[in-house]
C-alpha atoms as a PDB file:
ATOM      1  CA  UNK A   1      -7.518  -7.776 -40.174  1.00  0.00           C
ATOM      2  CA  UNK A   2      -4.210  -8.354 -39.077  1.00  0.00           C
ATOM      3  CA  UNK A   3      -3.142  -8.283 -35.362  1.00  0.00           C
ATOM      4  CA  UNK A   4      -0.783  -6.297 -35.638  1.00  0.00           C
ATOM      5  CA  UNK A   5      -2.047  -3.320 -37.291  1.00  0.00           C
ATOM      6  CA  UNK A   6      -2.812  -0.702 -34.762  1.00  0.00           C
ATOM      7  CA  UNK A   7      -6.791   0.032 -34.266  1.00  0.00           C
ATOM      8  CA  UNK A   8      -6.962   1.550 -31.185  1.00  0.00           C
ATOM      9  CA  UNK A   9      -5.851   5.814 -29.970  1.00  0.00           C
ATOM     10  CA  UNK A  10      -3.928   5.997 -27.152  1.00  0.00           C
ATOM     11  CA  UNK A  11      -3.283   9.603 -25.885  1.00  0.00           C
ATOM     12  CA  UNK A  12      -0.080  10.619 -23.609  1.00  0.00           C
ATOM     13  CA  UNK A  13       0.481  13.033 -21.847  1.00  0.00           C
ATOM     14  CA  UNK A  14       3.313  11.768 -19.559  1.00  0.00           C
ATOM     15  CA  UNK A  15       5.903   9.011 -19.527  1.00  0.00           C
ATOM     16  CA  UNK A  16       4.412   6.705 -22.194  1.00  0.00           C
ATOM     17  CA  UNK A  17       6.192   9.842 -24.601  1.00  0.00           C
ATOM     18  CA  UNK A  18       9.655   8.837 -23.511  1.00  0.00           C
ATOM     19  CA  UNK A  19      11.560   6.161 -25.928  1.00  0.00           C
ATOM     20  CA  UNK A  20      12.949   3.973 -23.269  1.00  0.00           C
ATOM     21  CA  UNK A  21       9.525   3.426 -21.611  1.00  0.00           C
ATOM     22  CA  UNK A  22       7.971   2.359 -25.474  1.00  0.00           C
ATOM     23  CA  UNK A  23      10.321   0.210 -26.072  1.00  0.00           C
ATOM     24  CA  UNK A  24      10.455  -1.487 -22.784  1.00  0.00           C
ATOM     25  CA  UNK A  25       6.577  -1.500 -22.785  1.00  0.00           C
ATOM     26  CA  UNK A  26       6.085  -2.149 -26.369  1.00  0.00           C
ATOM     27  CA  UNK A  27       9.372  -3.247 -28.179  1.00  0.00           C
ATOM     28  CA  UNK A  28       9.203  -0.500 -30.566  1.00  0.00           C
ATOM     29  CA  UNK A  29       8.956   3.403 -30.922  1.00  0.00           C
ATOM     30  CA  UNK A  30       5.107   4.398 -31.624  1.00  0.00           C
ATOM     31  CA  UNK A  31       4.598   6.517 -34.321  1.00  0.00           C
ATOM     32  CA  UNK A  32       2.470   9.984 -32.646  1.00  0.00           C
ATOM     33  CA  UNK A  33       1.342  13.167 -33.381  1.00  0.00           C
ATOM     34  CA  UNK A  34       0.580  16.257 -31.313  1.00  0.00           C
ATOM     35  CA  UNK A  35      -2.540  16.663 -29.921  1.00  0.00           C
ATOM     36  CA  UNK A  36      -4.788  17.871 -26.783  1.00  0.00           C
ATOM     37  CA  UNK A  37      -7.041  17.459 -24.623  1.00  0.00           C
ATOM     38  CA  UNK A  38      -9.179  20.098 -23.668  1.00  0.00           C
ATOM     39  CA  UNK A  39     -10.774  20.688 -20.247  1.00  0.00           C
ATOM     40  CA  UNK A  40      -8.193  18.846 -18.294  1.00  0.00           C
ATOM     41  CA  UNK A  41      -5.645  20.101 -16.112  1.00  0.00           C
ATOM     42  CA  UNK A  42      -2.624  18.336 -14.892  1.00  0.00           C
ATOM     43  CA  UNK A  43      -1.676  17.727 -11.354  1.00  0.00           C
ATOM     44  CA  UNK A  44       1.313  15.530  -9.776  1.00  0.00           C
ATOM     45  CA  UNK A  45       0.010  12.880  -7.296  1.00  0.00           C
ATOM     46  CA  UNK A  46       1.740  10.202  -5.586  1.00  0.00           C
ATOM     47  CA  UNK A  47       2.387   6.551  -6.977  1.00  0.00           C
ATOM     48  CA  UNK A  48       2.374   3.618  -4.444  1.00  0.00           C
ATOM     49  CA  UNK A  49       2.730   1.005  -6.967  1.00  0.00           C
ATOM     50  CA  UNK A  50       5.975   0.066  -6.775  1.00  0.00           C
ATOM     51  CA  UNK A  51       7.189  -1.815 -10.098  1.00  0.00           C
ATOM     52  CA  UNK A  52       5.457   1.213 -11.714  1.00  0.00           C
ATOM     53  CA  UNK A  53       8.065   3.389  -9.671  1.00  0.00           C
ATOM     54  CA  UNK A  54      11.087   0.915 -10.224  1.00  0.00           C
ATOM     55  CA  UNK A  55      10.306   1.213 -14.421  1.00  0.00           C
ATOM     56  CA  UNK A  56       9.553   4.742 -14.549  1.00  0.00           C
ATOM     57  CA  UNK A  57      12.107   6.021 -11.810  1.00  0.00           C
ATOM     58  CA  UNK A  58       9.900   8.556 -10.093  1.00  0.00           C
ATOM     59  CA  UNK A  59       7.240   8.261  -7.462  1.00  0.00           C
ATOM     60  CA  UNK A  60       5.038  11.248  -8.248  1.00  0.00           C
ATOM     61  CA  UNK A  61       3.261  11.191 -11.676  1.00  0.00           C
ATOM     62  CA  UNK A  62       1.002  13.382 -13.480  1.00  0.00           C
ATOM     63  CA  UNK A  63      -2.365  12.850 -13.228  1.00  0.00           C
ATOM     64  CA  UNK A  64      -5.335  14.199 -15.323  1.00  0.00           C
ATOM     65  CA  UNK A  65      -7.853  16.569 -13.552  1.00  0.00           C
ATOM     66  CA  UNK A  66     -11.334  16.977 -15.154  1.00  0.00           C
ATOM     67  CA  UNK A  67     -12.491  20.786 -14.707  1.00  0.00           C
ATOM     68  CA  UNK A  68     -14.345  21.129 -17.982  1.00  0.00           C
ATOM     69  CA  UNK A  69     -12.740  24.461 -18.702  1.00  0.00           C
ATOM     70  CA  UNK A  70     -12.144  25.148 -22.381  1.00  0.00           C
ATOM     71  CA  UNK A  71      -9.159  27.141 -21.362  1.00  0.00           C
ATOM     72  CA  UNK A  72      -7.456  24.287 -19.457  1.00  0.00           C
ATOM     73  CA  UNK A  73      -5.468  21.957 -21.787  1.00  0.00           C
ATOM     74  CA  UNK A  74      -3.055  19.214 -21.531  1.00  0.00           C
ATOM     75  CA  UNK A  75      -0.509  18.634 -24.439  1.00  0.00           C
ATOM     76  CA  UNK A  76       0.887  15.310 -25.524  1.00  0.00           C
ATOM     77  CA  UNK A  77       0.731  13.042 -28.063  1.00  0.00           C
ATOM     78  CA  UNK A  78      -1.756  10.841 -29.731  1.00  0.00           C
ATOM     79  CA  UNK A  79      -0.300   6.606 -30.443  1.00  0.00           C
ATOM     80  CA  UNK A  80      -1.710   4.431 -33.082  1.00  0.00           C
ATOM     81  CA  UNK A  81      -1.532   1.285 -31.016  1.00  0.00           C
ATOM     82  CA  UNK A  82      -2.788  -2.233 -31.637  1.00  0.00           C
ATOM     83  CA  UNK A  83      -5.397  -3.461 -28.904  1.00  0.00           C
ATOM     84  CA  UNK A  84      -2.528  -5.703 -27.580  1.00  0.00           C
ATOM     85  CA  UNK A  85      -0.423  -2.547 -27.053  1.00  0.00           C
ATOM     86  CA  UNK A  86      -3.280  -1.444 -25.446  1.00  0.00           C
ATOM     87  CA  UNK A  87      -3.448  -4.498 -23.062  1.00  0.00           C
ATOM     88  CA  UNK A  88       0.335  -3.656 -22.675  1.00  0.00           C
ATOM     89  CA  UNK A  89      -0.153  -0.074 -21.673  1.00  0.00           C
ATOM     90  CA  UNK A  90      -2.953  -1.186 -19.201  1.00  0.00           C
ATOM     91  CA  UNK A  91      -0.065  -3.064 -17.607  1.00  0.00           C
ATOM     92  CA  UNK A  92       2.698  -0.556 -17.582  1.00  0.00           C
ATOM     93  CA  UNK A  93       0.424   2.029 -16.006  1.00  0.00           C
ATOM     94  CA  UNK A  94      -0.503   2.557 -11.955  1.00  0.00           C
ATOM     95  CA  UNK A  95      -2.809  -0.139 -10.600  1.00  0.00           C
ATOM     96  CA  UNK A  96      -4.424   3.044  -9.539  1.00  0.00           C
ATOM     97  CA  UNK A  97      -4.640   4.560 -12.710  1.00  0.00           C
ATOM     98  CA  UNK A  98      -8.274   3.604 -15.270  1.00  0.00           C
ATOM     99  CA  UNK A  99      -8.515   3.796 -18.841  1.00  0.00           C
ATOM    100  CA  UNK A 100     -11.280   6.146 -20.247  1.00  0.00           C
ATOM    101  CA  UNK A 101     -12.191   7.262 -23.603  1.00  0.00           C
ATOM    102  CA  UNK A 102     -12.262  10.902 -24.429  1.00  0.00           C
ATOM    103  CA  UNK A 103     -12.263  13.579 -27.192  1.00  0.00           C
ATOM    104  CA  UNK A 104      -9.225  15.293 -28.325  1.00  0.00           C
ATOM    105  CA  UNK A 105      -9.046  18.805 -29.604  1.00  0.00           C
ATOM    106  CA  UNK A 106      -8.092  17.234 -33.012  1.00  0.00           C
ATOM    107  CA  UNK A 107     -11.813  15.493 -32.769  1.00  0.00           C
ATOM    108  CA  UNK A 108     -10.306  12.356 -32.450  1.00  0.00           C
ATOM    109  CA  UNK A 109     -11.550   9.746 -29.850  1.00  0.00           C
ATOM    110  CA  UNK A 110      -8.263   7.769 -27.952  1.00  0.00           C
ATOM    111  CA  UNK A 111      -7.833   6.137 -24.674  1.00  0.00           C
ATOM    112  CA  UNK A 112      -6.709   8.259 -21.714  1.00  0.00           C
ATOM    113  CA  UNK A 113      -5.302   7.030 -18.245  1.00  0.00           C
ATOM    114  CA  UNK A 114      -5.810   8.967 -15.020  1.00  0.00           C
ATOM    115  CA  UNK A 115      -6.022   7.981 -11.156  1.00  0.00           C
ATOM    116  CA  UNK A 116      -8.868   6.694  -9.611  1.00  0.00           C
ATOM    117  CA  UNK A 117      -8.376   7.731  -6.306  1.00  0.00           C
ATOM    118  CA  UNK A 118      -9.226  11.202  -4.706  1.00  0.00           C
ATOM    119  CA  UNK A 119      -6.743  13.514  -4.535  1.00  0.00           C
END
């Protein structure tokens, strides 16, 4: 398989949508598609890492909240990413942020990010 060709699902729901931030985190525009994830609501917190702040320009992010509520859902989009991307990603996002997998209403399985810390 070639390294480059994407094999991992990386789903967005925030900044890692925006053009400038691919490109400066990835070199390139990802290719998406709509998608959601269901029993998740969204909730702003506040970022304290500070080159996360400096390349994204705010310092209050969304964050993922698990309720488990079929009526709560978050809309974004799903990436076709190589695991190097990945790696990337894990860079670009809060130190306090984790990488989980989880189901998407599509029935897809991609990587999400929300904080670790209690809010």
């Amino acid at each position: 398989m070639n390294a480059s060709e994407p094999t991992e699902r990386l789903f967005s729901y925030g900044t890692l949508q925006e053009e400038a931030v691919q490109l400066s985190t990835f070199g390139r525009r990802l290719q998406g598609a709509p998608d959601s994830l269901i029993g998740y609501k969204i909730q702003m917190i506040p970022i304290h890492d500070q080159h996360f702040i400096a390349t994204s320009g705010a310092s209050h992010h969304r964050n993922l909240d698990f309720t488990g509520n079929k009526t709560d859902v978050v809309e974004g989009y799903v990436f076709a990413i190589t695991k190097r991307e990945l790696e990337q990603a894990d860079a670009y996002e809060p130190k306090d942020y984790k990488r989980v997998q989880a189901r998407l209403r599509s029935g897809l399985n991609a990587w999400i990010y929300l904080s670790d810390l209690e809010t």
